[in-house]
Structures are given as structure tokens and as C-alpha cells.
N, C-alpha and C. Protein backbone atom coordinates (compact mmCIF):
# COMPACT_ATOMS: atom_id res chain seq x y z
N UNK A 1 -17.57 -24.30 32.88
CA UNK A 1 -18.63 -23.54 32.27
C UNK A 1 -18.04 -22.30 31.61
N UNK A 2 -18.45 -21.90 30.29
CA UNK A 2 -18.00 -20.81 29.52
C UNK A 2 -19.00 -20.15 29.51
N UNK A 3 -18.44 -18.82 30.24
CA UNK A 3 -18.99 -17.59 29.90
C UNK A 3 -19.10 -16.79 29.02
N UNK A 4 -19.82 -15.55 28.86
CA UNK A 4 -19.68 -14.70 27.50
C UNK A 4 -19.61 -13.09 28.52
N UNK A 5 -18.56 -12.29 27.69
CA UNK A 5 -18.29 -11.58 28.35
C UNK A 5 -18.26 -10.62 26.86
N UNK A 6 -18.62 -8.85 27.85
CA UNK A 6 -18.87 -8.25 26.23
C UNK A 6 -17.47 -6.83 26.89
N UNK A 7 -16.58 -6.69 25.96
CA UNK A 7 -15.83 -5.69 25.99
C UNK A 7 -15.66 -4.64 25.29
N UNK A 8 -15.75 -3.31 25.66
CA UNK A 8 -16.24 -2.37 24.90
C UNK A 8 -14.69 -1.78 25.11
N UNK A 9 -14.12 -0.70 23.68
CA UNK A 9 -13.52 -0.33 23.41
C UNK A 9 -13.68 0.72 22.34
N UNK A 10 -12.81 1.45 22.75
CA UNK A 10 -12.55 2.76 21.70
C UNK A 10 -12.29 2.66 20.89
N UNK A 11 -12.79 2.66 19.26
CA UNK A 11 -12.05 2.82 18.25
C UNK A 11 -11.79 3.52 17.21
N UNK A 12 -9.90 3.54 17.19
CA UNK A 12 -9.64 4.90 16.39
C UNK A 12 -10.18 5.39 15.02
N UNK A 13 -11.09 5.10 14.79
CA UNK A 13 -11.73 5.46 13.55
C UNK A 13 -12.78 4.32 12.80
N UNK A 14 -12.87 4.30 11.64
CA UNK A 14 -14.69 3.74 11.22
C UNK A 14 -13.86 2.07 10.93
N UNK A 15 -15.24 1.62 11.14
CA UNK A 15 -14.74 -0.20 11.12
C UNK A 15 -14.26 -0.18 9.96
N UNK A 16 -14.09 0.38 8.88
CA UNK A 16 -14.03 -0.23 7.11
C UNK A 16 -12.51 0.02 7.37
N UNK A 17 -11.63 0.57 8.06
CA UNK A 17 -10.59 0.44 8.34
C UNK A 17 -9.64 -0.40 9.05
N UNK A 18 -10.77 -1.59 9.25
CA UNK A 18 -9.84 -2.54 10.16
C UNK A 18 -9.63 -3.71 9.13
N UNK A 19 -8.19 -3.45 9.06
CA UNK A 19 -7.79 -4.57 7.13
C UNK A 19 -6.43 -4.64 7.79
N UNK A 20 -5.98 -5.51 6.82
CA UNK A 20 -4.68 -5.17 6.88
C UNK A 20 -4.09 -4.50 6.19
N UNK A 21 -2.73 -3.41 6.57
CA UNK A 21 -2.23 -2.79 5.83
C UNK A 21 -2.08 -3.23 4.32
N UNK A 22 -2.22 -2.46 3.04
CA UNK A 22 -1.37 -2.50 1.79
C UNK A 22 -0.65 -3.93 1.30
N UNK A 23 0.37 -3.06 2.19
CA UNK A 23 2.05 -3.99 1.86
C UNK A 23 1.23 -4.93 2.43
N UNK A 24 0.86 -5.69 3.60
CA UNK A 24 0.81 -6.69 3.76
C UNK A 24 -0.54 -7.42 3.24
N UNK A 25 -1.28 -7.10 2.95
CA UNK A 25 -2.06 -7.67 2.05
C UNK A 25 -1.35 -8.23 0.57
N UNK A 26 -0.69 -6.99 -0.09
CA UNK A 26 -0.26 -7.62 -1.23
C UNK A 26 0.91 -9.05 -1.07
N UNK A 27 1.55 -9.07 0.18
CA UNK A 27 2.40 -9.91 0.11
C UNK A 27 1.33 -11.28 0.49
N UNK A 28 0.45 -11.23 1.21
CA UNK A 28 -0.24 -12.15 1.28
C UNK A 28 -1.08 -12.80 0.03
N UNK A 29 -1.32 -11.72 -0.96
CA UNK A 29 -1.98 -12.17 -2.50
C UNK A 29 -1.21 -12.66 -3.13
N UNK A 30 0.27 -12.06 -3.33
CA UNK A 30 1.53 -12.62 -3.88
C UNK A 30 1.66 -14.37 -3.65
N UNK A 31 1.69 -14.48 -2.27
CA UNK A 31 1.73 -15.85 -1.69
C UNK A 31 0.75 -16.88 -2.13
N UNK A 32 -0.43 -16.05 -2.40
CA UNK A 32 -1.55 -17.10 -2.64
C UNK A 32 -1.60 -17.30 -3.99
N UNK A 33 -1.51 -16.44 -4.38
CA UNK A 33 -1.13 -16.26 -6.04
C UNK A 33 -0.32 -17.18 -6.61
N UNK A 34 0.68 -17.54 -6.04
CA UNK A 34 1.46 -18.69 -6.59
C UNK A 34 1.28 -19.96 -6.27
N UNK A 35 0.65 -20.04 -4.92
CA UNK A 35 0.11 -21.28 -4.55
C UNK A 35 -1.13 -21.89 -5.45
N UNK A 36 -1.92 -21.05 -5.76
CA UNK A 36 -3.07 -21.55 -6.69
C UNK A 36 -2.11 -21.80 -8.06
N UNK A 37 -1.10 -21.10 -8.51
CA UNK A 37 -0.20 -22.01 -9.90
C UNK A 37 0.11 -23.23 -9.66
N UNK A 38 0.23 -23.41 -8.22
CA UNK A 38 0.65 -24.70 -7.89
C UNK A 38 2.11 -24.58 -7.75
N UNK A 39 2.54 -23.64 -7.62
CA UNK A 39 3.91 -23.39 -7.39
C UNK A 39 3.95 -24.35 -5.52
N UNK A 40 5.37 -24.54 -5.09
CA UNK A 40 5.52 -24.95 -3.99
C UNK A 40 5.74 -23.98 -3.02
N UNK A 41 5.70 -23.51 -2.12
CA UNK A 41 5.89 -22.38 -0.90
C UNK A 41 6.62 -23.01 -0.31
N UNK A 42 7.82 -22.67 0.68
CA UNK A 42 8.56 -23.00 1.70
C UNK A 42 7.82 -23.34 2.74
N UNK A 43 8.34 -23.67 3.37
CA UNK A 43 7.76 -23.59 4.61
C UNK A 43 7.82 -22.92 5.96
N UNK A 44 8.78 -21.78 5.48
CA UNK A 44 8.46 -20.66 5.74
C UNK A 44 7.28 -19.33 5.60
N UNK A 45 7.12 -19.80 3.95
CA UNK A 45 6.11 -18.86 3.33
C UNK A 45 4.63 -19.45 3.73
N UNK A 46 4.96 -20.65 4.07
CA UNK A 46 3.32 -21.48 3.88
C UNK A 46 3.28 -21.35 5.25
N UNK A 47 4.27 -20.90 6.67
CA UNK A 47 3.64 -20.36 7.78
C UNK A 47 3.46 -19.11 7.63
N UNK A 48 4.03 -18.27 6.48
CA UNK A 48 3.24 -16.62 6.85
C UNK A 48 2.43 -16.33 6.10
N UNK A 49 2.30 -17.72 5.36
CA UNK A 49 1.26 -17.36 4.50
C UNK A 49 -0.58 -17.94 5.13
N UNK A 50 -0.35 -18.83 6.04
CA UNK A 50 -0.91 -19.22 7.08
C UNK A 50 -1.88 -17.89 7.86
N UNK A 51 -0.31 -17.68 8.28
CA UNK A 51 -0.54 -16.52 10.00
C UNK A 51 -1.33 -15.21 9.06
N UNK A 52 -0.86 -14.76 7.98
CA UNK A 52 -1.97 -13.50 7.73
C UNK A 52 -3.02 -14.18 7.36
N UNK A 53 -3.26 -15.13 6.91
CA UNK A 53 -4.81 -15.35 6.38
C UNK A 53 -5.61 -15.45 7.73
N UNK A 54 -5.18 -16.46 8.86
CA UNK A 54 -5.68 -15.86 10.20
C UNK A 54 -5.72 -14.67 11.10
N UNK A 55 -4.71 -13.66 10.33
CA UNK A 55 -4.69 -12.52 10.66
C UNK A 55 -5.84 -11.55 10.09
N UNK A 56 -5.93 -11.84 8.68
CA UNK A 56 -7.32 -10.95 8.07
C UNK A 56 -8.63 -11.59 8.26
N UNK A 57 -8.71 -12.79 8.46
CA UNK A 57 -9.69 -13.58 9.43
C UNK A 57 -10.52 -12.95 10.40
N UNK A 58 -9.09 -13.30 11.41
CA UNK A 58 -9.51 -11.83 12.67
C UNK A 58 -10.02 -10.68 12.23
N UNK A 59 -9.23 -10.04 11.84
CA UNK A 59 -9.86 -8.63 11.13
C UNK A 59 -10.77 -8.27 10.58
N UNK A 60 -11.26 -9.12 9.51
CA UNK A 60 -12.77 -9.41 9.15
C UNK A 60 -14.07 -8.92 10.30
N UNK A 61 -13.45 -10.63 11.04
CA UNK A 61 -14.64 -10.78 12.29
C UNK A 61 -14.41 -9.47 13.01
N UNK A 62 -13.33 -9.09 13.23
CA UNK A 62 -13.27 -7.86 14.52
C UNK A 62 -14.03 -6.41 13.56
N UNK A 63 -14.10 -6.41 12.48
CA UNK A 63 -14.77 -5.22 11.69
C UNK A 63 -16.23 -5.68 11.46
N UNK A 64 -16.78 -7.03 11.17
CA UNK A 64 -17.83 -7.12 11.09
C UNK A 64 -18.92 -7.23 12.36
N UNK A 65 -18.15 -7.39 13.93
CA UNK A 65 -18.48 -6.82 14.80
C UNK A 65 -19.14 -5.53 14.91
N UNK A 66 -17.90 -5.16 14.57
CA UNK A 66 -18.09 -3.61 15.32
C UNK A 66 -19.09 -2.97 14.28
N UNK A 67 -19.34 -3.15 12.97
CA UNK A 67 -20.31 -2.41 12.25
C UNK A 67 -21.45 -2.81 12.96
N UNK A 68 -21.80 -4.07 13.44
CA UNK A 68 -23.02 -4.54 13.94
C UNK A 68 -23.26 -4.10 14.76
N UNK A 69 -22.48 -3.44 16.11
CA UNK A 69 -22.59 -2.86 17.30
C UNK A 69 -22.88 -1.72 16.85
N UNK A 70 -21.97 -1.09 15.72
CA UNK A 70 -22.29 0.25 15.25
C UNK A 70 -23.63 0.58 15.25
N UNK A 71 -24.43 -0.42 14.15
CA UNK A 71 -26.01 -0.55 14.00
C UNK A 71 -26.58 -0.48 15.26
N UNK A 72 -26.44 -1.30 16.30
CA UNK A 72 -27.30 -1.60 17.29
C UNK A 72 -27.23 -0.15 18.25
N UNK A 73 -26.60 0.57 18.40
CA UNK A 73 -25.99 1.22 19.12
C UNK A 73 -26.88 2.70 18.37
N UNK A 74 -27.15 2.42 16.96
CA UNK A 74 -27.99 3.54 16.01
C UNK A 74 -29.39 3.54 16.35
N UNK A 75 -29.71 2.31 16.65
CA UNK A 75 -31.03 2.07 16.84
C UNK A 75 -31.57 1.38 16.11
């Protein structure tokens, strides 16, 4: 049986800040950028190009959380 469990945490500043850094965003546009030319990626690049898109994924969901809690929490 799966539970739901709610964890509250501090955070260092306003949700619109939970992204990924700059640099690593652009290297992740870079990556995709050539993939839509149809260029080929290694397969190196096509795992980091992978792991940040599940990385800003996360980040997304973990910011679109917390604005919602933000709300609820406003009233």
C-alpha cells in the first residue's frame, strides 16, 4: 500500500527561482538544438542530454508545487 506523505521545507528564496542554472540550461538548448537539425549526439551527449531534461522536469514540478502551496498557504 502507497502512502502520501507531505514534507515541508524551507526555501531559500521565491519559487520562480527554481530553474536551472544559465550555463546549464544553455548547454542543454545547445544539445537540443542540434538534435532537432537532426544532427547525431553521442551517446554521451544523448545521456546528458537526457539527465537535464529530467533534471528541469523536476524543477518545473518542484516550482510548480511550491507556488501552489504558496497560494494555499495565502488563503
Amino acid at each position: 500500500m502507497v502512502q502520501n506523505a507531505n514534507i515541508f521545507i524551507e526555501m531559500p528564496g521565491p519559487a520562480r527561482r527554481i530553474r536551472l542554472p544559465k550555463g546549464v540550461n544553455d548547454r542543454l538548448q545547445r544539445l537540443l538544438d542540434r538534435q532537432d537539425r537532426g544532427e547525431k549526439l553521442t551517446a554521451a551527449e544523448k545521456r546528458e542530454a537526457d539527465g537535464l531534461v529530467e533534471l528541469a522536469e523536476l524543477l518545473s514540478l518542484m516550482r510548480l508545487r511550491s507556488e501552489k502551496a504558496a497560494r494555499n498557504l495565502r488563503g
